[in-house]
C-alpha atoms as a PDB file:
ATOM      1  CA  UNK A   1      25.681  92.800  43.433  1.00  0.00           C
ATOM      2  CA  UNK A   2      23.897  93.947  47.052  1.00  0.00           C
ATOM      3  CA  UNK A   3      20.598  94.337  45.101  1.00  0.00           C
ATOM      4  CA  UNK A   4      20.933  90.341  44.196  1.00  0.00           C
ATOM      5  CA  UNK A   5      22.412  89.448  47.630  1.00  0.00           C
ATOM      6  CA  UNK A   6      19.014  91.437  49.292  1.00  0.00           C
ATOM      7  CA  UNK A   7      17.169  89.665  47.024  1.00  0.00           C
ATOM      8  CA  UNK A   8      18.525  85.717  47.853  1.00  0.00           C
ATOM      9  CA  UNK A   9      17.887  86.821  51.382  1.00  0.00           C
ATOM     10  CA  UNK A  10      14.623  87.853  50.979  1.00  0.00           C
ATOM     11  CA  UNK A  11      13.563  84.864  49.172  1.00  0.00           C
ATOM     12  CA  UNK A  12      15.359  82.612  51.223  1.00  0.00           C
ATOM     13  CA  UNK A  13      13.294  83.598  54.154  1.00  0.00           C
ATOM     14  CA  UNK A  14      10.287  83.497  51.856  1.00  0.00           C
ATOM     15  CA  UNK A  15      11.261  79.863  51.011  1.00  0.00           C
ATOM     16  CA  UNK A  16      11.670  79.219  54.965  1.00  0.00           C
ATOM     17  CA  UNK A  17       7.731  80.344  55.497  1.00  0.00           C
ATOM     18  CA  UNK A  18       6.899  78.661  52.619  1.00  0.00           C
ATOM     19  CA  UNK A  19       8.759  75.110  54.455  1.00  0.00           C
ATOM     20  CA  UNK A  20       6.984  75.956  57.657  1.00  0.00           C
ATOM     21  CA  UNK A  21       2.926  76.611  56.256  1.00  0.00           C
ATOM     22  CA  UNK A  22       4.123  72.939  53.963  1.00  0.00           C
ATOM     23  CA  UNK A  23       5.481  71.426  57.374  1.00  0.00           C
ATOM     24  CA  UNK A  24       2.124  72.452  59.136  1.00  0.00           C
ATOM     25  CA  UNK A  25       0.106  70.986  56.402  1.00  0.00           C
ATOM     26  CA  UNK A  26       2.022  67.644  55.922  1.00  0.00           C
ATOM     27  CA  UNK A  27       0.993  67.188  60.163  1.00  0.00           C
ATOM     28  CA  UNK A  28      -2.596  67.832  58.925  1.00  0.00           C
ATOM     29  CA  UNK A  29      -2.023  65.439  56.072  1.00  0.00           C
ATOM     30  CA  UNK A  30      -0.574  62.505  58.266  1.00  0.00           C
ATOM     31  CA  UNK A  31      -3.410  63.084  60.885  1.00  0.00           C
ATOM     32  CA  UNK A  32      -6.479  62.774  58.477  1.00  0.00           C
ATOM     33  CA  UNK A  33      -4.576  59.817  56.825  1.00  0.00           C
ATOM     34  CA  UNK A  34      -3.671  58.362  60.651  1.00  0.00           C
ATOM     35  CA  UNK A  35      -7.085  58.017  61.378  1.00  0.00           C
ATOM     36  CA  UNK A  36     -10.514  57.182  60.784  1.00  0.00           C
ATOM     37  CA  UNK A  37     -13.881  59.504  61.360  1.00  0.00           C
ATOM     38  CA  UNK A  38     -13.466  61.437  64.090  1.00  0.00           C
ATOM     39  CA  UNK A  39     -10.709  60.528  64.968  1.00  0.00           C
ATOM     40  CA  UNK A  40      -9.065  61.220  61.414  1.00  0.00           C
ATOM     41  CA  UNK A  41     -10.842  64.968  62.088  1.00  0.00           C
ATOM     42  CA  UNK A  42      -8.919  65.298  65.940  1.00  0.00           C
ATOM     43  CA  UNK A  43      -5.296  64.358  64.527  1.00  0.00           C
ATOM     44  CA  UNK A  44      -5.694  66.503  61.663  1.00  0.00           C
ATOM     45  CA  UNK A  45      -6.712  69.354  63.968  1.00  0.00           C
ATOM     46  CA  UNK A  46      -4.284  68.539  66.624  1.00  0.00           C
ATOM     47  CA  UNK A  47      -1.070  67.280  65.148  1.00  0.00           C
ATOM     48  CA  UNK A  48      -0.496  70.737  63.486  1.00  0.00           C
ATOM     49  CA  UNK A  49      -2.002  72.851  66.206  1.00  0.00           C
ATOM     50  CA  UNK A  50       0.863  71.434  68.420  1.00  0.00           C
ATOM     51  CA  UNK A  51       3.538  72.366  65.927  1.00  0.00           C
ATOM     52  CA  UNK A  52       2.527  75.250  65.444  1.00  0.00           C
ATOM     53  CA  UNK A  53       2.328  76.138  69.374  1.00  0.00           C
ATOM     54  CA  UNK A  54       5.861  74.643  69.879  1.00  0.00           C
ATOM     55  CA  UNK A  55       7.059  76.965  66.509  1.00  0.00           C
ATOM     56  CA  UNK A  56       5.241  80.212  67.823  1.00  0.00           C
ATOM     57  CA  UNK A  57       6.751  79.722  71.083  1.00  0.00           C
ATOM     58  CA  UNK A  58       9.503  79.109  70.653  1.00  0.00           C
ATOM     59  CA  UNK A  59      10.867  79.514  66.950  1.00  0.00           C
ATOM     60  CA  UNK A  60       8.875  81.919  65.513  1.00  0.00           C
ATOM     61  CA  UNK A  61      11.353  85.114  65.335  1.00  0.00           C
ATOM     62  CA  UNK A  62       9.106  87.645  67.638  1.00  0.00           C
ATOM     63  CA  UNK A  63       8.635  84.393  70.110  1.00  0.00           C
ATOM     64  CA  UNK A  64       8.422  85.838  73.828  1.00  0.00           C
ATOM     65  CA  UNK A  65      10.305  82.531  74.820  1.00  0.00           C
ATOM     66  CA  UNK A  66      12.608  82.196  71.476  1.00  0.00           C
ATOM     67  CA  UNK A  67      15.333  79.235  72.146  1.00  0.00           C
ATOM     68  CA  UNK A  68      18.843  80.534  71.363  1.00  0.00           C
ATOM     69  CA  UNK A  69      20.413  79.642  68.251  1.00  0.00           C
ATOM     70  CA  UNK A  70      22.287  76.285  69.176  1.00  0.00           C
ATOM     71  CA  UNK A  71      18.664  75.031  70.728  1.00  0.00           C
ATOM     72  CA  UNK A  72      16.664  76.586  68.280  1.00  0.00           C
ATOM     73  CA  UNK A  73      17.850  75.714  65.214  1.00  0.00           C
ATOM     74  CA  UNK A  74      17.657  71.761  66.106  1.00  0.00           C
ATOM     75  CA  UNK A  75      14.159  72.272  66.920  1.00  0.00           C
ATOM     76  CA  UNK A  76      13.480  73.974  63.788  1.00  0.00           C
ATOM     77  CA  UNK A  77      15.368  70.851  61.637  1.00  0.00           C
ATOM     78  CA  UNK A  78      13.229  68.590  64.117  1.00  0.00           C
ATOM     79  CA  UNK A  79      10.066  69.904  63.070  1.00  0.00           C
ATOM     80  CA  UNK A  80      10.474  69.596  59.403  1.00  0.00           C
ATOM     81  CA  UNK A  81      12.381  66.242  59.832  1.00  0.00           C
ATOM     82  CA  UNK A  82       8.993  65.286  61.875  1.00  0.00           C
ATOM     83  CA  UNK A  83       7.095  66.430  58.617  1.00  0.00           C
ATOM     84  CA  UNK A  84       9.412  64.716  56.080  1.00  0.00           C
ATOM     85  CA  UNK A  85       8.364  60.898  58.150  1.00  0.00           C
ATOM     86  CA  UNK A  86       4.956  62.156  58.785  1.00  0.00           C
ATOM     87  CA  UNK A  87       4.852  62.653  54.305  1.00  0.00           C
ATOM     88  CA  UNK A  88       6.598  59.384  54.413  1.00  0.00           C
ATOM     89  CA  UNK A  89       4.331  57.342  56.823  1.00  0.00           C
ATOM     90  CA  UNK A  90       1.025  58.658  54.555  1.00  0.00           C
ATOM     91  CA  UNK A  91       2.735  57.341  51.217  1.00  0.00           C
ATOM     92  CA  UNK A  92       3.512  60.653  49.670  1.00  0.00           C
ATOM     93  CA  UNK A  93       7.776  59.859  49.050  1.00  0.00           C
ATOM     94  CA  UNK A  94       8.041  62.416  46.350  1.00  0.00           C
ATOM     95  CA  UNK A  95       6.817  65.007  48.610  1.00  0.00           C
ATOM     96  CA  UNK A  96       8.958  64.040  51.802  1.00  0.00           C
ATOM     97  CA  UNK A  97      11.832  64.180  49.321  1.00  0.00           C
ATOM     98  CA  UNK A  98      10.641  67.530  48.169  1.00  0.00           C
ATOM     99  CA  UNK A  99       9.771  69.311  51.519  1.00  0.00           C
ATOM    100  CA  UNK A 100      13.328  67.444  52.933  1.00  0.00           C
ATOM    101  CA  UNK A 101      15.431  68.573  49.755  1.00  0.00           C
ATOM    102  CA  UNK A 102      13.938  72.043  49.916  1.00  0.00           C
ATOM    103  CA  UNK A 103      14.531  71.851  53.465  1.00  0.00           C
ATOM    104  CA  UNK A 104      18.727  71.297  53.116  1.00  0.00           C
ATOM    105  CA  UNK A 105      18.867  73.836  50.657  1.00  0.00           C
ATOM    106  CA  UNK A 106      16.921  76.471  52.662  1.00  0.00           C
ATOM    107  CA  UNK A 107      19.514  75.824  55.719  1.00  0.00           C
ATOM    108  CA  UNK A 108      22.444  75.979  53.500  1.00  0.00           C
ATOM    109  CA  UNK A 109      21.207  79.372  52.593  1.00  0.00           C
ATOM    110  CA  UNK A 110      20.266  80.269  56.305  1.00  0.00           C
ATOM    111  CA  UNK A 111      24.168  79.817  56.989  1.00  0.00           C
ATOM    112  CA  UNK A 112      25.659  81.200  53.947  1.00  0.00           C
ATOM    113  CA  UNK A 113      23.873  84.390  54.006  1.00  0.00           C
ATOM    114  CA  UNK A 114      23.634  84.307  58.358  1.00  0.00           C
ATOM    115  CA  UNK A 115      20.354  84.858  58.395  1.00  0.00           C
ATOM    116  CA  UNK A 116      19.441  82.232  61.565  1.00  0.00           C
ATOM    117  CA  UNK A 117      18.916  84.442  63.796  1.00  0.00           C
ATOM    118  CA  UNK A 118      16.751  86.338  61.763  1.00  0.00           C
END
């Protein structure tokens, strides 16, 4: 029974990198799509870079400047809400339901098996 508790765990945190590299690349997405030429290039460049500043600095489990849990883990639904519209906005519903769904279920988990402030 531990072995298949270790193993939820482990791939529930798997799952929660998984949401965070599909978060990163729905920004991307929304930023070529936002634009045009250059522009299109910038956003798709920039929109993710940000997130992924704000998430390193202060998500990102060995962040120097980690938020504690009850700031933290809004951010952390903020930033994949942010991706769900941004999927939206572009056209791509079945992914924002995807990434969203996947998204619930990987918090569930987060709180079932207390693994936030992992």
């Amino acid at each position: 029974m531990i072995d298949h508790v270790q193993s939820l765990k482990a791939g529930n945190l798997a799952l929660k990198f998984l949401l965070e590299l599909a978060a990163f690349a729905a920004f991307a997405y929304w930023g070529a799509s936002a634009g045009s030429g250059v522009g299109a290039i910038l956003l798709a460049i920039a929109t993710p870079a940000v997130a992924v500043l704000v998430w390193g600095r202060f998500a990102a489990p060995k962040a120097t400047r980690r938020l504690r849990l009850g700031a933290r883990v809004p951010l952390e639904l903020g930033v994949f809400g942010l991706a769900v519209l941004a999927l939206l906005a572009v056209g791509s519903a079945v992914a924002a339901i995807l990434l969203g769904a996947l998204t619930i279920v990987n918090s569930v988990l987060l709180t079932v098996l207390d693994q936030w402030s992992g």
